[in-house]
N, C-alpha and C. Protein backbone atom coordinates (compact mmCIF):
# COMPACT_ATOMS: atom_id res chain seq x y z
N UNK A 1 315.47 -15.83 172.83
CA UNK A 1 314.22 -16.52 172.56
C UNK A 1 314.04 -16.66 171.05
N UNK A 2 313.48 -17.76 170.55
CA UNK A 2 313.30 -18.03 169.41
C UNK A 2 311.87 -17.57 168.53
N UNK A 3 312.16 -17.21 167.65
CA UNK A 3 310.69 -17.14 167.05
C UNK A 3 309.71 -17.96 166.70
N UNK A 4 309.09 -18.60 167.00
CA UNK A 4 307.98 -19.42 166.23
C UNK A 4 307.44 -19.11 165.07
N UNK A 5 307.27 -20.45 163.65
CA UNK A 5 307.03 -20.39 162.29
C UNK A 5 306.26 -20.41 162.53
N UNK A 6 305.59 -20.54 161.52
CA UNK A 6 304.66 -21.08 160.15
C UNK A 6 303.67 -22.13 161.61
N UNK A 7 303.32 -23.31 161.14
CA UNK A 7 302.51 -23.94 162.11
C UNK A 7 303.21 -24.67 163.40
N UNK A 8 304.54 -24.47 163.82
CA UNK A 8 304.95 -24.19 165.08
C UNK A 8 304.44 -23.11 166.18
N UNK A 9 303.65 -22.01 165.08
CA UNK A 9 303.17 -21.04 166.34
C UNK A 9 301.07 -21.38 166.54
N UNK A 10 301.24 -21.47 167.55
CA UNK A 10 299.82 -21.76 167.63
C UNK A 10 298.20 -21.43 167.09
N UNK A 11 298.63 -19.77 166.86
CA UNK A 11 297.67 -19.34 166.15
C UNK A 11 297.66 -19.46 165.07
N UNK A 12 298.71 -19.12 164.57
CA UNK A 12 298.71 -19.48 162.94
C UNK A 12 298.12 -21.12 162.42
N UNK A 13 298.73 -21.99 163.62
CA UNK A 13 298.39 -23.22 163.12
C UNK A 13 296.86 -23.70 162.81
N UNK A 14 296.02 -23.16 164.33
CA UNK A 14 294.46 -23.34 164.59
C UNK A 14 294.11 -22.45 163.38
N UNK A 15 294.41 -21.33 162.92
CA UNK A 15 293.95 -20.72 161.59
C UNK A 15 294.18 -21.06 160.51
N UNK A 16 295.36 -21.55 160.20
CA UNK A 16 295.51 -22.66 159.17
C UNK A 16 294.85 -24.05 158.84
N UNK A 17 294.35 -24.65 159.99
CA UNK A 17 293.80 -25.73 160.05
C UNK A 17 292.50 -25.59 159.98
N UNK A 18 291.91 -24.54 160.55
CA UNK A 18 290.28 -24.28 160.33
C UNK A 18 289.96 -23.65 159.19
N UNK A 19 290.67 -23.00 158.52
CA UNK A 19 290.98 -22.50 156.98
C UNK A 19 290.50 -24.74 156.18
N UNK A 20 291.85 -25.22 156.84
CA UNK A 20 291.92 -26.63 155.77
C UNK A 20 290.41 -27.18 156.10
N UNK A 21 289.91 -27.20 157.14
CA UNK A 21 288.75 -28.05 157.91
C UNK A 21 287.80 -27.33 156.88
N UNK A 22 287.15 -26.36 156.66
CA UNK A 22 286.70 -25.32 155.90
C UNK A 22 286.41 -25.64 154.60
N UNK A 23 287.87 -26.23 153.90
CA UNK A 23 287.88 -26.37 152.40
C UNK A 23 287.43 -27.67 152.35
N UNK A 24 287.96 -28.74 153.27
CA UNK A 24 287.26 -29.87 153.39
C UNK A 24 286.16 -30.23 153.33
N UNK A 25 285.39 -29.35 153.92
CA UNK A 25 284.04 -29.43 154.34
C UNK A 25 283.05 -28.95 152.93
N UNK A 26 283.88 -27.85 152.25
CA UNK A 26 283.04 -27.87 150.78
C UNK A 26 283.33 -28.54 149.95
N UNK A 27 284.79 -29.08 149.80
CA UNK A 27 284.89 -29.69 148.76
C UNK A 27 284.27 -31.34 149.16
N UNK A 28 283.52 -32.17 150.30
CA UNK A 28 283.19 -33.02 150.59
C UNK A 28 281.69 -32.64 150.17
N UNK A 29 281.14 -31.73 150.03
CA UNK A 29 279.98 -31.26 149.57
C UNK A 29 279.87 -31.38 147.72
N UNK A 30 281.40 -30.78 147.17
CA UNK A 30 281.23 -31.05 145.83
C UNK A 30 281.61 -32.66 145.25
N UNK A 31 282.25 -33.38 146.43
CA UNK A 31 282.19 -35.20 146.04
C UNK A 31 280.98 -35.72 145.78
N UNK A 32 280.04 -34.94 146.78
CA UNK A 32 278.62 -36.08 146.78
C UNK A 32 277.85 -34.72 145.72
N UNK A 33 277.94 -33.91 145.09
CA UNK A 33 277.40 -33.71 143.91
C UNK A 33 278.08 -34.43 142.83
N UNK A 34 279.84 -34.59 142.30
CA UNK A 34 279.76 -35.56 141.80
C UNK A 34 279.30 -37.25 141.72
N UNK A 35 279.84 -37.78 142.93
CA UNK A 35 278.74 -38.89 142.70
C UNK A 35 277.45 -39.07 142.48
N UNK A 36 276.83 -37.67 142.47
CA UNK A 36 275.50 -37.92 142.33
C UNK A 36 275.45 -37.67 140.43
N UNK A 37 276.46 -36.91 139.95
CA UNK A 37 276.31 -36.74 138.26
C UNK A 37 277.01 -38.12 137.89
N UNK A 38 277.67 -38.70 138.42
CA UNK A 38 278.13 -39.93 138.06
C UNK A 38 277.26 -41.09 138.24
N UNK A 39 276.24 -40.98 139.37
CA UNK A 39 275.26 -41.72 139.13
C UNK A 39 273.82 -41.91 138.56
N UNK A 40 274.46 -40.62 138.01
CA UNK A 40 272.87 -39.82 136.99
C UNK A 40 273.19 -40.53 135.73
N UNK A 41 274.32 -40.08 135.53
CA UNK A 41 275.03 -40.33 134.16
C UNK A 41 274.54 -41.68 133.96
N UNK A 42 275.26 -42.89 135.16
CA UNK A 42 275.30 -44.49 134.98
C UNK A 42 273.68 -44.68 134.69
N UNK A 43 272.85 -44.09 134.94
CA UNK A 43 271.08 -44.55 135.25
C UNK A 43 270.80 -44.38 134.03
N UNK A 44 271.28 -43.05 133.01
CA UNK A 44 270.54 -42.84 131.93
C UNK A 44 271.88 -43.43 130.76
N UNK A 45 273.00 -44.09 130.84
CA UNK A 45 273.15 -44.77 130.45
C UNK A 45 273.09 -46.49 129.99
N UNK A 46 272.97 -46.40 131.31
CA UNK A 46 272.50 -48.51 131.54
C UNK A 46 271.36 -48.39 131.88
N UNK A 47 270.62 -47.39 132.05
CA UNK A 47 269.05 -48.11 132.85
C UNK A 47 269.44 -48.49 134.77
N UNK A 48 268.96 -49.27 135.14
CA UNK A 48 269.11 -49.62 136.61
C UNK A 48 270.24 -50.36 137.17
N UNK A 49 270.65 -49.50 138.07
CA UNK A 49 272.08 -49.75 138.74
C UNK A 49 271.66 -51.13 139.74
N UNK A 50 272.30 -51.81 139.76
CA UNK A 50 272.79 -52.60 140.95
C UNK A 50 273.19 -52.24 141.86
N UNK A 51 272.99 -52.89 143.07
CA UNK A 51 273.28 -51.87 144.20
C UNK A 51 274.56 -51.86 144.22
N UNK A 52 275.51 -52.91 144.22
CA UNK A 52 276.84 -53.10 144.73
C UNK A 52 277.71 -52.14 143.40
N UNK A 53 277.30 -51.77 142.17
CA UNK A 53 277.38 -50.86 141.32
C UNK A 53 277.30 -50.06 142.22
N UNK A 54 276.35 -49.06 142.45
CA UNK A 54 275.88 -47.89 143.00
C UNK A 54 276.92 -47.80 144.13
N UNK A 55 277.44 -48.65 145.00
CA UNK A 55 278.00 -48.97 146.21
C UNK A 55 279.09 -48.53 145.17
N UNK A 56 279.66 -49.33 144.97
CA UNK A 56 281.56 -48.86 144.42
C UNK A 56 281.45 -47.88 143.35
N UNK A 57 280.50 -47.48 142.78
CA UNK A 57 280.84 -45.98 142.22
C UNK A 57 280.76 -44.87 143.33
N UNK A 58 279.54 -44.99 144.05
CA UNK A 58 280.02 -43.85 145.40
C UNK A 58 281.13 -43.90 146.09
N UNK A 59 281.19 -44.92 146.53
CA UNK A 59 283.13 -44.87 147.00
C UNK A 59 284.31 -44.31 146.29
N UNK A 60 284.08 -44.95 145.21
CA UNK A 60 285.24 -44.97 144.32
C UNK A 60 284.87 -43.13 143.36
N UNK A 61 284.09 -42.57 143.38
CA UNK A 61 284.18 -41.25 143.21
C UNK A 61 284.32 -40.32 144.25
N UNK A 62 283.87 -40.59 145.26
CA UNK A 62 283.80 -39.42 146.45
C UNK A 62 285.24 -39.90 146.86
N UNK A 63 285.74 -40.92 147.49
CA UNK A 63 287.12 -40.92 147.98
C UNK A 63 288.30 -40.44 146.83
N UNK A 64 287.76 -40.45 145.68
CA UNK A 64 289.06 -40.13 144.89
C UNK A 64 289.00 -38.75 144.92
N UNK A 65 288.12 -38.35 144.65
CA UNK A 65 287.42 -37.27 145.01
C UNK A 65 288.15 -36.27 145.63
N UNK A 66 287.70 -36.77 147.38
CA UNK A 66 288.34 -36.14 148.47
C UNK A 66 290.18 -36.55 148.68
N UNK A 67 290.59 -37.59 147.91
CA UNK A 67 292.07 -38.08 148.19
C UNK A 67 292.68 -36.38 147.52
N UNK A 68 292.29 -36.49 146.17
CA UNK A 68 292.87 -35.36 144.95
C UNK A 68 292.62 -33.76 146.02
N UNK A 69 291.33 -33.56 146.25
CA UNK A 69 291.10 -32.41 147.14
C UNK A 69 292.35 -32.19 148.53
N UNK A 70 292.46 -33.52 149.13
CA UNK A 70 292.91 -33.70 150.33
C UNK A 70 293.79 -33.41 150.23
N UNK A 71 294.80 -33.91 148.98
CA UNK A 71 296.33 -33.79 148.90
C UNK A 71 296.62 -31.97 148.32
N UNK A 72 295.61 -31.49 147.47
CA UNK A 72 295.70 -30.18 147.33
C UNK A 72 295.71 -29.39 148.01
N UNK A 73 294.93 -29.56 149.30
CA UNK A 73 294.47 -28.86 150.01
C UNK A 73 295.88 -28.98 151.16
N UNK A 74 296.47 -30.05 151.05
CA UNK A 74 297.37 -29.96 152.42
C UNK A 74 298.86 -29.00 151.63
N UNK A 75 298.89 -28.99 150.04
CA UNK A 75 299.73 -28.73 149.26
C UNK A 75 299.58 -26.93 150.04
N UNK A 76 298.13 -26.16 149.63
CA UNK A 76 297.81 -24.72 150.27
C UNK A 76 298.34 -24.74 151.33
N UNK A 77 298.02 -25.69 152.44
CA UNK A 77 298.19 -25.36 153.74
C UNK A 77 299.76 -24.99 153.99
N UNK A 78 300.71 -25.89 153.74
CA UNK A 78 302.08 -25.60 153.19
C UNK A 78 302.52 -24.73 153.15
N UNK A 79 301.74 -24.48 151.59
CA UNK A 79 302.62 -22.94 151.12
C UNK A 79 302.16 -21.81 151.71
N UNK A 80 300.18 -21.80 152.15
CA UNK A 80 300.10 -20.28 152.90
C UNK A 80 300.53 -20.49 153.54
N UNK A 81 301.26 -21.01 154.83
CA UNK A 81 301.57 -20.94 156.27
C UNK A 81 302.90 -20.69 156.71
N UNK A 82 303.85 -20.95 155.43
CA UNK A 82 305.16 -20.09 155.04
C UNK A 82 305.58 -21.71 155.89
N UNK A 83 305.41 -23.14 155.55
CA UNK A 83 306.13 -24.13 155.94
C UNK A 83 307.06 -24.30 154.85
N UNK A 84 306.69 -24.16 153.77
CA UNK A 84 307.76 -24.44 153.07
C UNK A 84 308.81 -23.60 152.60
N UNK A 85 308.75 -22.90 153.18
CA UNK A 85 310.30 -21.23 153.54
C UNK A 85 311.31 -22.20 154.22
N UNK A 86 310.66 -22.63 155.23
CA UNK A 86 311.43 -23.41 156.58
C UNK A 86 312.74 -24.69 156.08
N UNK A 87 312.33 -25.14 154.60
CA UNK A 87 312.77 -26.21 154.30
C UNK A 87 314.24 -25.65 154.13
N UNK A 88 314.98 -27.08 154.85
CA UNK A 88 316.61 -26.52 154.16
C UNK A 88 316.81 -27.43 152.88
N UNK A 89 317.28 -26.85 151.73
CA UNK A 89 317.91 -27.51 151.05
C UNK A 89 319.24 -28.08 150.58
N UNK A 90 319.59 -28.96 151.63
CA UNK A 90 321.26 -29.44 151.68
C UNK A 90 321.85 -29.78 150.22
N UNK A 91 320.84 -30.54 149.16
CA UNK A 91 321.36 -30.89 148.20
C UNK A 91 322.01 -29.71 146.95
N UNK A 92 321.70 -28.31 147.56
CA UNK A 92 321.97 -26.93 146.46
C UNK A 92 323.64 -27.16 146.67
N UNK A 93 324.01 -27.29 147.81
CA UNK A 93 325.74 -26.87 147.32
C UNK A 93 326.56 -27.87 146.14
N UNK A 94 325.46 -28.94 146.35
CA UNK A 94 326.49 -30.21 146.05
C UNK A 94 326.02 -30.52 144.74
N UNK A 95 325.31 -29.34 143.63
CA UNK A 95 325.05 -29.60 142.47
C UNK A 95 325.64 -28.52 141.90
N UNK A 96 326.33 -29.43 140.95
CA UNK A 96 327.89 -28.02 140.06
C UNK A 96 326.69 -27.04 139.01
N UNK A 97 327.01 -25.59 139.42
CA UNK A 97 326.14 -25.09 138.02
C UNK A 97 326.93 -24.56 136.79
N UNK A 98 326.83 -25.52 135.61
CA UNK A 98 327.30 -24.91 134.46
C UNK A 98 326.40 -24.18 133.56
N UNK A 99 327.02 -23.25 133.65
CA UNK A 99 326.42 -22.01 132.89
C UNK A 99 327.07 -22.05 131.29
């Protein structure tokens, strides 16, 4: 019988993932405080936003936002969950080491 990894084994995975769901969930909390300093900022710099302003700065801060978080966050999930132990690296034999 084989052992089950990293998020091949079930518990680990649902704990890993509710761990990621978790970080998601605050760091989607610290997007809409930045868009809200980014739209503090725009008010007491220009005076009155336009809506379609107001519209693509909230987008365009909270999704970048959460993209940068998202991709970090799947980077943790990775490494705590021991997925990236699992990786083979075929290309090690076939690079000469001169010392």
């Amino acid at each position: 019988m084989t052992r089950k990894e990293a998020l091949d084994d079930p518990q680990i995975a649902a704990t890993a993932w509710g761990r990621f769901r978790r970080i998601m969930a605050w760091m989607a909390a610290g997007g809409v405080a930045c868009v809200g300093a980014a739209l503090l900022f725009l008010y007491w710099w220009t005076g009155a936003l336009p809506l379609h302003m107001a519209i693509a700065t909230t987008l365009g801060v909270w999704l970048t936002f959460m993209l940068g978080t998202g991709l970090m966050a799947l980077a943790f999930l990775s490494s705590g969950t021991g997925h990236d132990e699992q990786v083979i690296d075929r290309a090690k034999d076939e690079v000469p080491l001169d010392d």
